[in-house]
Protein backbone atom coordinates (compact mmCIF):
# COMPACT_ATOMS: atom_id res chain seq x y z
CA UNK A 1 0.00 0.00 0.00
CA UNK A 2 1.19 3.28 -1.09
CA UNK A 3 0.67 6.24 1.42
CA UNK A 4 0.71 9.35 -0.02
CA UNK A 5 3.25 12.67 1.20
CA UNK A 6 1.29 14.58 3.61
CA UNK A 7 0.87 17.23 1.66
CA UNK A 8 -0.98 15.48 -0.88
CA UNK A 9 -3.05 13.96 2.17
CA UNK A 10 -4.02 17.88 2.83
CA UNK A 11 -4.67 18.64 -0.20
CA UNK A 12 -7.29 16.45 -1.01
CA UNK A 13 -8.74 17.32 2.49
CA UNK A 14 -9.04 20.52 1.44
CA UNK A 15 -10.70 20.05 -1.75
CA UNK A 16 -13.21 17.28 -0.55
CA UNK A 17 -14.03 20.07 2.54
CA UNK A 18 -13.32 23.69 1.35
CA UNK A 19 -13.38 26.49 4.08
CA UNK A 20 -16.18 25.98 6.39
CA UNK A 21 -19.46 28.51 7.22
CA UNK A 22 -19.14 31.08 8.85
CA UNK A 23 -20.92 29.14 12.29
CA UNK A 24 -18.78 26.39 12.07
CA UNK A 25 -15.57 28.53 12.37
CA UNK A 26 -16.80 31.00 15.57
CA UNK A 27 -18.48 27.54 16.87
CA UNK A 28 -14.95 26.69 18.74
CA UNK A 29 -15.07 29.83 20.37
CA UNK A 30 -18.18 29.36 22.35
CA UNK A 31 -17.00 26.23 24.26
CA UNK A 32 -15.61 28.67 27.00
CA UNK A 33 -15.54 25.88 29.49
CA UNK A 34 -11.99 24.28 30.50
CA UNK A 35 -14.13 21.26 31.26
CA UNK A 36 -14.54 19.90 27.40
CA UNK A 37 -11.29 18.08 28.19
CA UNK A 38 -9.92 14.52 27.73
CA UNK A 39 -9.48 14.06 31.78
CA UNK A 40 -13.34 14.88 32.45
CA UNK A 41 -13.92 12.64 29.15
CA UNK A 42 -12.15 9.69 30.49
CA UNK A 43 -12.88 9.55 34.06
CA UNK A 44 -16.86 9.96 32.85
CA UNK A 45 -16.27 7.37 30.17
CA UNK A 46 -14.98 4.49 32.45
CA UNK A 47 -17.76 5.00 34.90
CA UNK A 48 -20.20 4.65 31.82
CA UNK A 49 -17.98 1.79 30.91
CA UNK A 50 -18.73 -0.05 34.28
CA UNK A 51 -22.07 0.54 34.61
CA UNK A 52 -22.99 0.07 30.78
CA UNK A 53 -21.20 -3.84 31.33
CA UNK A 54 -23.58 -4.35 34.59
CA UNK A 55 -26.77 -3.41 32.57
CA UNK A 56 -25.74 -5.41 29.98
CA UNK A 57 -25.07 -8.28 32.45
CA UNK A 58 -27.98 -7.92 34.68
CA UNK A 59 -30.23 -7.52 31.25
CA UNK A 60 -29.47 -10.96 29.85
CA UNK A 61 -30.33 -12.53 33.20
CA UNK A 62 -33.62 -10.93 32.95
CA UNK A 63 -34.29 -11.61 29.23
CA UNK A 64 -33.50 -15.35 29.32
CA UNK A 65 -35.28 -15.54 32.62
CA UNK A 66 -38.11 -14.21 30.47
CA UNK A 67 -37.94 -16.17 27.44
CA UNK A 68 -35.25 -19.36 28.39
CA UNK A 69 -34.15 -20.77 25.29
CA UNK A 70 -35.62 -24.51 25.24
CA UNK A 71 -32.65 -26.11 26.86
CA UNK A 72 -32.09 -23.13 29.54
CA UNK A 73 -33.26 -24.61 33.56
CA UNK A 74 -32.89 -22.09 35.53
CA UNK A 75 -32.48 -22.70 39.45
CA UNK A 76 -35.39 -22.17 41.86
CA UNK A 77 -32.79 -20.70 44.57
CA UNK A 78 -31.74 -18.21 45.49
CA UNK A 79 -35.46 -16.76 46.13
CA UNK A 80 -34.23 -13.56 45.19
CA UNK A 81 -31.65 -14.22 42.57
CA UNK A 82 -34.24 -12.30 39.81
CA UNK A 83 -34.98 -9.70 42.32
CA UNK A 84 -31.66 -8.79 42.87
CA UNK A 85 -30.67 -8.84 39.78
CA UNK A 86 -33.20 -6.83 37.92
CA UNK A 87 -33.45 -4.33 40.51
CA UNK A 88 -29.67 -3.47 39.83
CA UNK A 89 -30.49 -3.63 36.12
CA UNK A 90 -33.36 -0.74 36.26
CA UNK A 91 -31.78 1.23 39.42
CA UNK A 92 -28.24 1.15 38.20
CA UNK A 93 -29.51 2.15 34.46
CA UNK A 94 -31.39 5.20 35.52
CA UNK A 95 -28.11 6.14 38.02
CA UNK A 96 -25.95 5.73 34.49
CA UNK A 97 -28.38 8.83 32.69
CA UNK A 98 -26.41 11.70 34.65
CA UNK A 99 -23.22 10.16 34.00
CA UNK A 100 -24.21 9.61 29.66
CA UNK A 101 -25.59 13.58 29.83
CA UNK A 102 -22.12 14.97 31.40
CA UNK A 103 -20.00 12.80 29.19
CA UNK A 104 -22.39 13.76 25.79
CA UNK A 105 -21.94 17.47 27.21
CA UNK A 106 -17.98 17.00 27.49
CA UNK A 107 -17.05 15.53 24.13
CA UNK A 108 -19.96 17.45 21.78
CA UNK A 109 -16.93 20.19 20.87
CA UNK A 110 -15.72 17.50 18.83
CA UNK A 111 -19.25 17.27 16.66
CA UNK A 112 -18.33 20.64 15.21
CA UNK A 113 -14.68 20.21 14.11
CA UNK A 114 -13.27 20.45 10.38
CA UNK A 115 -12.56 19.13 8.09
CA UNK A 116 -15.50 16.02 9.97
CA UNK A 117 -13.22 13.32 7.75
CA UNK A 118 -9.57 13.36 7.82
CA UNK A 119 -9.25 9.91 6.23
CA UNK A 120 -11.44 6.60 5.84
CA UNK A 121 -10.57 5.26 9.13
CA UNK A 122 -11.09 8.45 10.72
CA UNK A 123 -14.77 8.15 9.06
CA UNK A 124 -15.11 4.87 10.30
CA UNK A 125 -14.50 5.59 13.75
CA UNK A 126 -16.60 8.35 13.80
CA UNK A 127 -19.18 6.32 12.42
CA UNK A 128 -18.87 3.70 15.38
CA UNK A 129 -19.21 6.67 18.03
CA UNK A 130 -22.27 7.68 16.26
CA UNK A 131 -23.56 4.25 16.66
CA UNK A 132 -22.26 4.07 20.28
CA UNK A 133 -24.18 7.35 21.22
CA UNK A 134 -27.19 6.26 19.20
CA UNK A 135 -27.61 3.16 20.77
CA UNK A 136 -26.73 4.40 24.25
CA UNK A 137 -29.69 7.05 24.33
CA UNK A 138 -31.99 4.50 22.18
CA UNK A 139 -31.43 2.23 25.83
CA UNK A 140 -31.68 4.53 28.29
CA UNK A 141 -34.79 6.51 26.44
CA UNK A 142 -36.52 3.92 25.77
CA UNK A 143 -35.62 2.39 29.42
CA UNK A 144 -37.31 5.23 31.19
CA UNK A 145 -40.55 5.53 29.03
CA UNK A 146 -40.74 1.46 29.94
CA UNK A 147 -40.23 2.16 33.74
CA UNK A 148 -42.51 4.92 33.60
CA UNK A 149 -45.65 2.71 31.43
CA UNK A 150 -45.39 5.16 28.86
CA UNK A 151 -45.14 3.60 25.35
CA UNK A 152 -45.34 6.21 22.52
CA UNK A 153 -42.84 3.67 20.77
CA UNK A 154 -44.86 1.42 18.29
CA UNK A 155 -42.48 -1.49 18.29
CA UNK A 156 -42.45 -3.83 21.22
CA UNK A 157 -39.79 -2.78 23.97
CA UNK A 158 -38.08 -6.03 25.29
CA UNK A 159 -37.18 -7.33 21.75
CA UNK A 160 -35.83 -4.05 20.67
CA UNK A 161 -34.08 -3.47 24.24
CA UNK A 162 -32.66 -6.78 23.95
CA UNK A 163 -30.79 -6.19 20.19
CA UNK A 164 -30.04 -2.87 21.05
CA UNK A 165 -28.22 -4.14 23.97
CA UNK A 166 -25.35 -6.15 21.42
CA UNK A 167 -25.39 -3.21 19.39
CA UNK A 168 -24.17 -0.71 22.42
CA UNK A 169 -22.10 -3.53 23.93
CA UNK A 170 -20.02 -4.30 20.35
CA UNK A 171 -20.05 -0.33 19.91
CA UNK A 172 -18.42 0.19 23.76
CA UNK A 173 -15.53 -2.83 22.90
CA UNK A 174 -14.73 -1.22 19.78
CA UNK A 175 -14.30 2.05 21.69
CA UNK A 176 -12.60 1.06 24.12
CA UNK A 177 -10.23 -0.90 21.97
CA UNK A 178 -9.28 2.23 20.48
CA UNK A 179 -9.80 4.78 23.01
CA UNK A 180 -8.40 2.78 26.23
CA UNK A 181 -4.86 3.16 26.08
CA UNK A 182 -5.12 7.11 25.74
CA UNK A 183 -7.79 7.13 28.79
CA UNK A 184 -6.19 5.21 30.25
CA UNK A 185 -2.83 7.79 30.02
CA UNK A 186 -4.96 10.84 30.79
CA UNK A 187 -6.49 9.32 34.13
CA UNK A 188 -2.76 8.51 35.08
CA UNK A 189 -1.21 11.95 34.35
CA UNK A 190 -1.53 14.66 37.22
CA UNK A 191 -2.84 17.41 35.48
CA UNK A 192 -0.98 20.64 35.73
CA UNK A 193 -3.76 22.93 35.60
CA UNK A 194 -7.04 23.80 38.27
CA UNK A 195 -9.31 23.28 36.45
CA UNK A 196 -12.84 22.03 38.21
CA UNK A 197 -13.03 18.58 37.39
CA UNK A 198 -13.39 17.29 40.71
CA UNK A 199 -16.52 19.29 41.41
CA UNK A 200 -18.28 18.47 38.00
CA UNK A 201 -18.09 14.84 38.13
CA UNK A 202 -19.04 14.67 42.03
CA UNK A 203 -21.89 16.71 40.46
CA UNK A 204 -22.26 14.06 38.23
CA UNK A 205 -22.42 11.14 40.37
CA UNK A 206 -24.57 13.04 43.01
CA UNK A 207 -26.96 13.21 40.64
CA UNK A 208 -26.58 9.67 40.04
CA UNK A 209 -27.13 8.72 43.73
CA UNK A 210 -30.45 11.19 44.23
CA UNK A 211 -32.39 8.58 41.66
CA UNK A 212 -30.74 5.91 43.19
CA UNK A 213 -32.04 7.12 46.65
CA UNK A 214 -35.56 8.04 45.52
CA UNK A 215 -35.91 4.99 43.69
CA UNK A 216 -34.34 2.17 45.57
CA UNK A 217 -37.21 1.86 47.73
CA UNK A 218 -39.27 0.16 45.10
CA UNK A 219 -37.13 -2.82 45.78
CA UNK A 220 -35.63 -2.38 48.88
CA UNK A 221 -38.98 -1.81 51.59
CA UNK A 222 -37.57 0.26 54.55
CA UNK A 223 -36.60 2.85 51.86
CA UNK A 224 -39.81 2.82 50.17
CA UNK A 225 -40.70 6.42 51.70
CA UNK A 226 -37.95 7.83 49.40
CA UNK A 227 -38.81 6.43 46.28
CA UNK A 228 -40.86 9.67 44.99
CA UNK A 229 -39.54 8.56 41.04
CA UNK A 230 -40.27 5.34 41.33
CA UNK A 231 -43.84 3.98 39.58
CA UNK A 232 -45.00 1.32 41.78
CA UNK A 233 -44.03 1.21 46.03
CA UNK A 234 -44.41 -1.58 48.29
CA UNK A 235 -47.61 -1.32 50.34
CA UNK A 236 -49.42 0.00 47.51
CA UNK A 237 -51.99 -1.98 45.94
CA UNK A 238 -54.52 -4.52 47.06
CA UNK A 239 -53.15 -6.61 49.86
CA UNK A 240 -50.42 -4.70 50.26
CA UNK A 241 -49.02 -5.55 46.67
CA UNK A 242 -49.11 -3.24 43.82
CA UNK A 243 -50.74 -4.21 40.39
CA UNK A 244 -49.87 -3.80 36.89
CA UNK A 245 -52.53 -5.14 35.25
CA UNK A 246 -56.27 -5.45 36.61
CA UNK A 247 -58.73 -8.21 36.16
CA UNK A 248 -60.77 -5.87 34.33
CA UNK A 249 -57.59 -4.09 31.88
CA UNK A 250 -57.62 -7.84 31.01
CA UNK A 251 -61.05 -8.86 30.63
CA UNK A 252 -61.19 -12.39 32.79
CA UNK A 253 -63.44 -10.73 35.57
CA UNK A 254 -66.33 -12.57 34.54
CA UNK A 255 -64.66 -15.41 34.08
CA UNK A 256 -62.80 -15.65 37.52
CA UNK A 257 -66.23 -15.22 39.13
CA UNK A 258 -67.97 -18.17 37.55
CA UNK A 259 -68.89 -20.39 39.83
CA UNK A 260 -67.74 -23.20 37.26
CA UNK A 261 -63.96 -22.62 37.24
CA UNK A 262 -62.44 -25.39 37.86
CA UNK A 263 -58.28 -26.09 37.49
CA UNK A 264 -57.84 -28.90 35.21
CA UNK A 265 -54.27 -30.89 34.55
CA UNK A 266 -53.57 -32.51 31.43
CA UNK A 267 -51.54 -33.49 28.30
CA UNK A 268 -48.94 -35.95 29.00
CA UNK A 269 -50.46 -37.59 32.72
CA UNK A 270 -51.14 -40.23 33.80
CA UNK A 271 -54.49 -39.46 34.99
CA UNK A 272 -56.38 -36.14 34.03
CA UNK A 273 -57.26 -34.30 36.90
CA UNK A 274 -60.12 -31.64 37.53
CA UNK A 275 -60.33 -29.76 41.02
CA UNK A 276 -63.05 -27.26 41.98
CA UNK A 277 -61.78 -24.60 44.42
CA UNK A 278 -62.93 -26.66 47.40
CA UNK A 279 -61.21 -29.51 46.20
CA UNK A 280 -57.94 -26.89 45.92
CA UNK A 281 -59.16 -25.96 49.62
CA UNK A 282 -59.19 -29.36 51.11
CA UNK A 283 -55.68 -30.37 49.92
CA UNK A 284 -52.89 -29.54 52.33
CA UNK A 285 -52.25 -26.28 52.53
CA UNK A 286 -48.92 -23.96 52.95
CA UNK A 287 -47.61 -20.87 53.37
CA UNK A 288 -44.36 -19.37 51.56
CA UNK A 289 -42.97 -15.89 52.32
CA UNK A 290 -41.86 -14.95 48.37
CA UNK A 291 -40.71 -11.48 46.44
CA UNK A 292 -43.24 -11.15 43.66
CA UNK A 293 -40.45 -9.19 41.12
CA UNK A 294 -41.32 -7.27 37.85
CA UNK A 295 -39.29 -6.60 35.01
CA UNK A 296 -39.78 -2.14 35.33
CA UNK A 297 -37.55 -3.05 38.76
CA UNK A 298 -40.09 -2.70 41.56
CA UNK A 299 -40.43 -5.46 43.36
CA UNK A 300 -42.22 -6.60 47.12
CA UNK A 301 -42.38 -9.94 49.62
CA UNK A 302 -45.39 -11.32 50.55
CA UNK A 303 -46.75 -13.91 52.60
CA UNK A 304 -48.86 -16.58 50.08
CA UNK A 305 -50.11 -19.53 50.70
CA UNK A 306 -51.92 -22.49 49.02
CA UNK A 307 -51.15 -25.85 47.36
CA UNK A 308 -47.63 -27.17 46.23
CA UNK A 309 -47.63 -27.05 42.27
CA UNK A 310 -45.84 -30.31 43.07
CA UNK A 311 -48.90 -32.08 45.07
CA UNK A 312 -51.38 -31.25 42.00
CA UNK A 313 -49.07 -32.63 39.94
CA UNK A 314 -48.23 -35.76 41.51
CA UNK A 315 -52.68 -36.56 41.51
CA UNK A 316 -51.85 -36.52 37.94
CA UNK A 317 -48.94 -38.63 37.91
CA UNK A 318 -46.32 -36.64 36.73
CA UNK A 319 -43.12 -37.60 35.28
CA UNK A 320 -39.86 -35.98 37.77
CA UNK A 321 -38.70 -34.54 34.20
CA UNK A 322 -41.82 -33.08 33.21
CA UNK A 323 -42.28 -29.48 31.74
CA UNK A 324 -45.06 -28.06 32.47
CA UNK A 325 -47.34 -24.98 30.60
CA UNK A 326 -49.90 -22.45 33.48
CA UNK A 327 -52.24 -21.22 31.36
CA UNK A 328 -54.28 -18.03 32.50
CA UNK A 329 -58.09 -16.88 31.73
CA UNK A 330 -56.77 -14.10 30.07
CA UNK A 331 -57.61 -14.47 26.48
CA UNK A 332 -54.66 -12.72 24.89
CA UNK A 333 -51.48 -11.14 25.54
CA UNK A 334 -47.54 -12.54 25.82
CA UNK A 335 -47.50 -13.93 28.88
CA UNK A 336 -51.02 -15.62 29.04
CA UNK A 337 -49.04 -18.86 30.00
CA UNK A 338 -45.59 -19.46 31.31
CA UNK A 339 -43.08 -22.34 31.30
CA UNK A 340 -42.42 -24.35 34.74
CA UNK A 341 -39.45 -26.44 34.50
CA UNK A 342 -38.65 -28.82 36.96
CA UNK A 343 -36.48 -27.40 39.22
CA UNK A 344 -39.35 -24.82 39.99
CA UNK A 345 -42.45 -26.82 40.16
CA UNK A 346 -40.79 -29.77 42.27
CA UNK A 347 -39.79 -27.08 44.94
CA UNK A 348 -42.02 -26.96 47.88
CA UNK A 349 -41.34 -23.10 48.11
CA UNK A 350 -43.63 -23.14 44.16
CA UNK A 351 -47.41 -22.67 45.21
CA UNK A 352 -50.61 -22.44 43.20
CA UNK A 353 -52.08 -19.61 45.77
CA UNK A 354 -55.34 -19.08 47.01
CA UNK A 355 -54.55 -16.42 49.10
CA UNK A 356 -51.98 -13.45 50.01
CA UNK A 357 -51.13 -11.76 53.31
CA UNK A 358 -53.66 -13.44 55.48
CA UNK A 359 -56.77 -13.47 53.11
CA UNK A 360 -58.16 -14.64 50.31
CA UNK A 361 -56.65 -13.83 46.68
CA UNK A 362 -58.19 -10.17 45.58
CA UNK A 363 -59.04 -10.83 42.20
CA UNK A 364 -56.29 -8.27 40.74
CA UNK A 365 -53.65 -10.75 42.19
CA UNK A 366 -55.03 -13.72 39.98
CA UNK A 367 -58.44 -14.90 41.93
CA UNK A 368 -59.09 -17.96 41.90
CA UNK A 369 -55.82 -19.53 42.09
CA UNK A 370 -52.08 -18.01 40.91
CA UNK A 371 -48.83 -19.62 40.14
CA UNK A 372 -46.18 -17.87 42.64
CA UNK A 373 -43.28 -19.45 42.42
CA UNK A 374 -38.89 -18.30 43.61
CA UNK A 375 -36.63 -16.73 41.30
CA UNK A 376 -39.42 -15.82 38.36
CA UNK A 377 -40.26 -12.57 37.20
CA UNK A 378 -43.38 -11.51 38.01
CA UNK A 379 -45.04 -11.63 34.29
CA UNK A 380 -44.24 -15.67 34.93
CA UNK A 381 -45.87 -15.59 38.06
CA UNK A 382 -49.14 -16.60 35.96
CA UNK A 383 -52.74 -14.80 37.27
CA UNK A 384 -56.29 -16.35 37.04
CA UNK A 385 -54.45 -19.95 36.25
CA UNK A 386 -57.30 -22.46 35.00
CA UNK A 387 -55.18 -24.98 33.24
CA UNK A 388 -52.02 -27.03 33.89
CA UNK A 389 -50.42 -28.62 30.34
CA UNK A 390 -48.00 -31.21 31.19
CA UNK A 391 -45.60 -32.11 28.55
């Protein structure tokens, strides 16, 4: 490969971008502040860095917790495994939007300078920040609106949250592969200057820690005083629990009412089984202290109690290996039924509950009978359940 002089290399610079307007040349001028430097840029950018790699962690444990690929078993235990980890996923993400808005507001000089190409792999690189920034304020936009039940987005959320996520996380390794050496020089030089950095990125990650504060409490329960931002609080709700979607958003009231229901296993059994809720009644009953964990983050314990999945299924005769599909009344909608793998419905902890906190289901928790069940997210956690599929 021949590389040409560098005055040739100018040259052609300068005829592919002649002299810019007239904005573009005073733009430089009005970035006054000392803080659009590479030391502000690279502290900010290995704290985005960090927390970016957590979400991206902490997202894949929800997703395939969600929608386990067909040879995927995940554990019943911890209880709080999903909790824990999806809490840090939508708490730690929100933290992370201070952090993207000071580093955007350090490094957007560099939007404005000219000639915007020097070369082809100067284009290129450009080209991968562009997708880096796009796909980093796709996530944390579209993140919020989620949390916050507000879908003006016409696509569906998880799907596009989930590609997006590979997109930002190839994006960040390319960028770091060719911006960590000379971060990782700046952070290691004592500067020689005074300017404020200190003081702007404490600003930074205060702001980080206020929505941590006033959010945390949707998960953790002493807190949940302080968690003004967040959209659901323990203690609110029926029973103590809060909602996100009613018997009548979803249209079974009628059907949860009729005095008919009955809870019916079949496919592969030995033995079909039908149970009317006094049957449910009469078998023994038990009581399991369990977080009932949604995907927005919030997330509460309660005190259910009912039948062992495992004791309905063994009237049927049910294989140890089984797999086994809760359907809901619900007529429509994603999650109308949910997967139970083994090592969920053979642990005692895994109830089919008839009641929550002391009394009877409330029919926005899934009257007559519910799946609740350790380490699920709560759109698993199947309402109004009328039918068991064993296969």
């Amino acid at each position: 490969m021949v590389r040409r002089p560098a005055s040739l290399r100018n040259a052609l610079t300068k005829a592919a971008f002649p002299k810019p307007p007239r904005v573009l040349r005073e733009m430089p001028a009005r970035f006054t502040s000392r803080l659009h430097d590479e030391r502000v840029a690279s502290w900010l950018g290995i704290a985005l860095g960090v927390s970016v790699t957590v979400s991206f962690g902490t997202g894949l444990v929800s997703h395939f917790m969600q929608h386990p690929a067909g040879w995927m078993l995940w554990p019943s235990r911890p209880v709080n495994v999903y909790r824990v980890t999806q809490g840090v996923h939508v708490i730690g993400g929100l933290a992370t939007v201070p952090l993207l808005l000071a580093k955007l507001w350090t490094v957007y000089p560099k939007l404005w300078q000219w000639p915007p190409v020097r070369s082809i792999g100067h284009g290129v690189q450009r080209l991968l920040v562009f997708v880096l920034v796009g796909a980093a304020l796709f996530q944390y936009v579209t993140g919020v609106l989620n949390i916050a039940y507000w879908y003006v987005f016409r696509f569906y959320f998880t799907t596009a949250h989930y590609w997006t996520a590979y997109i930002l996380a190839g994006a960040l390794l390319i960028h770091v592969a060719n911006e960590g050496g000379k971060a990782r020089r700046t952070v290691m030089t004592r500067p020689h200057d005074t300017v404020h950095r200190r003081g702007f990125l404490l600003t930074a990650a205060g702001a980080g820690g206020v929505i941590v504060l006033t959010t945390v409490g949707q998960t953790v329960t002493p807190l949940a005083r302080l968690a003004v931002l967040a959209p659901r609080r323990p203690g609110t709700g029926p029973q103590g629990v809060p909602v996100n979607k009613s018997a009548a958003a979803t249209g079974v009231t009628a059907l949860a009412r009729d005095p008919a229901w009955r809870l019916t296993v079949t496919g592969r059994v030995a033995r079909e089984v039908t149970l009317a809720p006094a049957a449910l009644r009469a078998l023994p009953q038990h009581t399991a202290r369990l977080p009932i964990a949604c995907v927005e983050g919030w997330s509460v314990e309660a005190n259910w109690h009912g039948v062992r999945l495992r004791d309905v299924l063994a009237l049927a005769g049910v294989d140890d290996d089984a797999r086994v599909l809760v359907e809901s009344l619900q007529p429509s909608g994603l999650y109308r039924t949910s997967r139970v793998d083994p090592p969920h419905w053979q642990d005692p902890l895994t109830l089919l509950a008839l009641g929550l906190n002391g009394e009877p289901l409330h029919l926005d928790h899934g009257f007559p009978c519910r799946l609740i069940s350790p380490n699920r997210p709560g759109v698993m956690q199947t309402k109004w359940v009328h039918r068991l599929v064993v296969s």
